[in-house]
C-alpha atoms as a PDB file:
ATOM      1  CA  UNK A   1      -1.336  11.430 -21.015  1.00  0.00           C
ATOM      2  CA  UNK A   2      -1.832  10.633 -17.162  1.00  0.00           C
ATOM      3  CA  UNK A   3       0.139  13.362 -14.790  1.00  0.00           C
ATOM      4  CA  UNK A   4       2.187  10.059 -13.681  1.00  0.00           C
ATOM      5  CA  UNK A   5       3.157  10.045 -16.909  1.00  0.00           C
ATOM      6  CA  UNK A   6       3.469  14.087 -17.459  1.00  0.00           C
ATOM      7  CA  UNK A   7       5.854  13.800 -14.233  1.00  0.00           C
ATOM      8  CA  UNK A   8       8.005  10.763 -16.005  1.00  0.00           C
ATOM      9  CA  UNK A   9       8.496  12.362 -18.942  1.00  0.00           C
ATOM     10  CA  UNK A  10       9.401  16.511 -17.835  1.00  0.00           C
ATOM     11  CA  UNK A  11      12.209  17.554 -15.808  1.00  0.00           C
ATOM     12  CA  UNK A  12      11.011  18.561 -12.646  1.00  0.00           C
ATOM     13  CA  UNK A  13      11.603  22.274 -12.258  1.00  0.00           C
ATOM     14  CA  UNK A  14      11.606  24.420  -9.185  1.00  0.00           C
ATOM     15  CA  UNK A  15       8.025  25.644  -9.557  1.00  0.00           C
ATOM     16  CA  UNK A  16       6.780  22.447  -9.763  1.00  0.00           C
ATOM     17  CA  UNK A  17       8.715  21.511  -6.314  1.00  0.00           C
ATOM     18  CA  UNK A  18       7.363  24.832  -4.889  1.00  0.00           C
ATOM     19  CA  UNK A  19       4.225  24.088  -5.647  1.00  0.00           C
ATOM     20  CA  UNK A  20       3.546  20.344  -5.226  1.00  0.00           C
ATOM     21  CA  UNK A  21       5.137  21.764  -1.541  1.00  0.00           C
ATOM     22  CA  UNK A  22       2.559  24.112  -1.257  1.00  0.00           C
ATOM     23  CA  UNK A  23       0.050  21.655  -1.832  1.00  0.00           C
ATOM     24  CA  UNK A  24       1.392  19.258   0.532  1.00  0.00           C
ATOM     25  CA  UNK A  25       3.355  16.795  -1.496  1.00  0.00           C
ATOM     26  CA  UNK A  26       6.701  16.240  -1.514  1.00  0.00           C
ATOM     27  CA  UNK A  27       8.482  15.563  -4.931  1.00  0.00           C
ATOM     28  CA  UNK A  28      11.852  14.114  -5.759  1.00  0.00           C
ATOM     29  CA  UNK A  29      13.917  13.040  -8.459  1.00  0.00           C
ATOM     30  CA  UNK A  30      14.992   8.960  -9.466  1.00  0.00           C
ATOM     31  CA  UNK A  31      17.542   8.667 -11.795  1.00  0.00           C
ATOM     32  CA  UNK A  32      16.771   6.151 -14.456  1.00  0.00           C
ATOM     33  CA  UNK A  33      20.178   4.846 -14.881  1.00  0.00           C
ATOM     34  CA  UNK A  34      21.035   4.181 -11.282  1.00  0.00           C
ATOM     35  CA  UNK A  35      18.074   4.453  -8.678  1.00  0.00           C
ATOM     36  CA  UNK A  36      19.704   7.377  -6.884  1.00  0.00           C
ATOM     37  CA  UNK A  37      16.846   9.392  -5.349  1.00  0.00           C
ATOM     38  CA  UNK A  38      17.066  13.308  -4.515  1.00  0.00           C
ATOM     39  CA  UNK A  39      14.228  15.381  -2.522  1.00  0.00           C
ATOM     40  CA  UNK A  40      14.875  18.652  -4.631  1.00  0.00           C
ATOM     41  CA  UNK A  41      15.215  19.454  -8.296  1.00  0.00           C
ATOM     42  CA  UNK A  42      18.357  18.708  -9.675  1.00  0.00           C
ATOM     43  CA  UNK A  43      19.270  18.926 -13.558  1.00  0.00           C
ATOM     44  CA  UNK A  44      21.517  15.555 -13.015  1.00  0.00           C
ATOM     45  CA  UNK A  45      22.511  13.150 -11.110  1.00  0.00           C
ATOM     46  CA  UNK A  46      24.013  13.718  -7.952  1.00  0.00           C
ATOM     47  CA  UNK A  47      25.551   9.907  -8.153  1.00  0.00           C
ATOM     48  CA  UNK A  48      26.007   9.382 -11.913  1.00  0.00           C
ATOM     49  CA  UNK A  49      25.628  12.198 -13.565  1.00  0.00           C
ATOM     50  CA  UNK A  50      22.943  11.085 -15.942  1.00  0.00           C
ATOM     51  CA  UNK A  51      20.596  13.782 -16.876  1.00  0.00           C
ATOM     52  CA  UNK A  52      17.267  11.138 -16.962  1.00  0.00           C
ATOM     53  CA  UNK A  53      15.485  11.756 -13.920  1.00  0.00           C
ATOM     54  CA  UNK A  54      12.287  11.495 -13.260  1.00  0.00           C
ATOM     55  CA  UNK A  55       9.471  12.428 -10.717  1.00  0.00           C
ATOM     56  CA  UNK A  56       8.558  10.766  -8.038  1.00  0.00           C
ATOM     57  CA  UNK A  57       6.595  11.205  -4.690  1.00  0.00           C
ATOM     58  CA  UNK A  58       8.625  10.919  -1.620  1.00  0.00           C
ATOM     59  CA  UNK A  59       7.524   9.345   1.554  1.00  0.00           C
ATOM     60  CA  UNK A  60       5.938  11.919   4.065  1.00  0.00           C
ATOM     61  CA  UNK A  61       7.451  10.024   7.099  1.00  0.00           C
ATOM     62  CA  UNK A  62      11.033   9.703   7.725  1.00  0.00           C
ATOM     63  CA  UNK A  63      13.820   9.676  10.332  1.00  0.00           C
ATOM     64  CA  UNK A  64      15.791  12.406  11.660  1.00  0.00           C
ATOM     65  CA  UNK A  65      19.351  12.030  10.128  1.00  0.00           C
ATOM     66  CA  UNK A  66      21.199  15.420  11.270  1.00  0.00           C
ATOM     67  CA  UNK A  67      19.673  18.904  13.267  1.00  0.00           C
ATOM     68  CA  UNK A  68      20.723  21.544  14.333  1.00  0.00           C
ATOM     69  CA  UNK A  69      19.597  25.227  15.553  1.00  0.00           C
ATOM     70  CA  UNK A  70      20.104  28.620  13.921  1.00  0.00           C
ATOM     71  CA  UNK A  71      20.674  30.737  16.268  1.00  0.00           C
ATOM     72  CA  UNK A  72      21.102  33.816  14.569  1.00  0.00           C
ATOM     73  CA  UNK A  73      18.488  34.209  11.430  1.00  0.00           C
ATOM     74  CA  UNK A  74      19.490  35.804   8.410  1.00  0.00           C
ATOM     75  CA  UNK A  75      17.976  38.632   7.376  1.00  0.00           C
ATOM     76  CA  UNK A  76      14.454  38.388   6.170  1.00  0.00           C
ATOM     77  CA  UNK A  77      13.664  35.662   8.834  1.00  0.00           C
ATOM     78  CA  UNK A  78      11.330  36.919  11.406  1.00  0.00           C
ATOM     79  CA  UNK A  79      11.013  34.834  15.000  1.00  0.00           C
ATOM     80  CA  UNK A  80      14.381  34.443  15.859  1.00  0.00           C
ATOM     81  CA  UNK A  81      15.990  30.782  16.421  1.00  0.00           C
ATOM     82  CA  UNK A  82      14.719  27.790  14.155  1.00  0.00           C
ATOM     83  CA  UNK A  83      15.435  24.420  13.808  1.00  0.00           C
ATOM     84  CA  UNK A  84      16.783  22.453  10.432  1.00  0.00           C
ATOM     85  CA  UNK A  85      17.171  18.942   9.805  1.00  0.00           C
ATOM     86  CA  UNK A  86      18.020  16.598   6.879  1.00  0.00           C
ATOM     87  CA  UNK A  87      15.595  13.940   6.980  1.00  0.00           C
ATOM     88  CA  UNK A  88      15.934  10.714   5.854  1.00  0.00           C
ATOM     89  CA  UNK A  89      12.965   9.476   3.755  1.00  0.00           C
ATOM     90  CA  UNK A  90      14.497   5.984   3.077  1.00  0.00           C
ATOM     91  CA  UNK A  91      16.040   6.428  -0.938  1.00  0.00           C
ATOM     92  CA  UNK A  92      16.358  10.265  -0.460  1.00  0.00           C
ATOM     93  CA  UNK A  93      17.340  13.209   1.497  1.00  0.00           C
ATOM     94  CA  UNK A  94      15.246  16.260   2.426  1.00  0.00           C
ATOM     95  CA  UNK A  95      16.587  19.703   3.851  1.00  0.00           C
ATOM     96  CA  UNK A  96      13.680  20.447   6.339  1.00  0.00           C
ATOM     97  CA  UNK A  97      13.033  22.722   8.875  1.00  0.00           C
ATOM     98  CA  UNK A  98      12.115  21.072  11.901  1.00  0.00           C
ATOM     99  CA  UNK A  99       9.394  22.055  14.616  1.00  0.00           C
ATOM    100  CA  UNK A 100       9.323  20.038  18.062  1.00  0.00           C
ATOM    101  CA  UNK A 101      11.538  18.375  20.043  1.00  0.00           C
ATOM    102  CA  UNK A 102      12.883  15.569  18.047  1.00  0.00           C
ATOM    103  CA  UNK A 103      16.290  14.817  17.708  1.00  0.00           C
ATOM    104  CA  UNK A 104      18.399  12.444  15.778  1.00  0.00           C
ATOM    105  CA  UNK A 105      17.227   9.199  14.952  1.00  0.00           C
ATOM    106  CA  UNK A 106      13.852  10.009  15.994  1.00  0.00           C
ATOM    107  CA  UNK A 107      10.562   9.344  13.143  1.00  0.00           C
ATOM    108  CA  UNK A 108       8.939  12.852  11.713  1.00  0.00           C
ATOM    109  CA  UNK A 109       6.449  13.472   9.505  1.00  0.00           C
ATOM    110  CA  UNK A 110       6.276  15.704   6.603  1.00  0.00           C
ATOM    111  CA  UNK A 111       3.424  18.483   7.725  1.00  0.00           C
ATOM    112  CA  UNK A 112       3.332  20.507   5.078  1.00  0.00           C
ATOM    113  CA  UNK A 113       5.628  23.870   4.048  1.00  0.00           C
ATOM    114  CA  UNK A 114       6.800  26.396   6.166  1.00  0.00           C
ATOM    115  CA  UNK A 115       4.184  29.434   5.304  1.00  0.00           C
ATOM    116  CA  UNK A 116       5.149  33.043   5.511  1.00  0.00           C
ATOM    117  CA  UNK A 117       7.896  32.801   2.672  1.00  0.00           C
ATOM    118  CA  UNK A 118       8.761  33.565  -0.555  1.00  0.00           C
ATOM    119  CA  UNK A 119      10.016  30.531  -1.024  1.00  0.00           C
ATOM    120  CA  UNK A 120       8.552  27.116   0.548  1.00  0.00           C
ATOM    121  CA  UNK A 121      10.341  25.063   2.765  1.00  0.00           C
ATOM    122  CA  UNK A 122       9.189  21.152   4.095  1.00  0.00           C
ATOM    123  CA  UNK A 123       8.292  21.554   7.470  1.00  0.00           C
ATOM    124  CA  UNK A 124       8.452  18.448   9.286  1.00  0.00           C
ATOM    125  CA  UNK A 125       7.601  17.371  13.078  1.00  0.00           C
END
């Protein structure tokens, strides 16, 4: 079995995200009952509800949809202020955080995860 198919076939779970992020791909979900594209595990649909989603690689360029700044990190967040974005990658959505100057409607590109954490992030600019 090719990973394609491995990735069809599995549920995508957290890990996988995390560490396809790590690696510098970003993974999503398609539903195979009605197209609907997500940038983060998800154990259904957001749209339909149907629980037969499968992998898929998400663009690494998109457009900035929303930002905004946090001001005041939360604890465990070193380096004050940050930037976070939802990026539109044309059939999906990613949470990102966002380094530069770009504002809505500008184009990004995915540059890999934000390092540091316990947890990855995207990190687009």
């Amino acid at each position: 079995m090719s990973a394609d198919e491995s990735r069809a076939s599995a549920p995508l779970s957290y890990d996988e995200w995390a560490s396809a992020l790590e690696d510098g791909e970003l993974l999503g979900q398609r539903c195979a009952d009605c197209g609907h594209e997500t940038a983060a595990p998800k154990a259904a649909c957001g749209r339909c509800g149907s629980r037969g989603l499968e992998t898929v690689s998400l663009p690494t360029e998109g457009v900035v949809y929303s930002e905004t700044t946090i001001a005041v990190a939360p604890a465990g967040f070193d380096g004050g202020s940050y930037r976070v974005a939802v990026i539109d990658l044309g059939e999906a959505r990613v949470l990102a955080r966002l380094e530069g100057d770009a504002g809505i409607g500008d184009s990004v590109e995915f540059v890999g995860s934000l390092e540091g954490r316990e947890e990855p992030a995207p990190l687009f600019a």
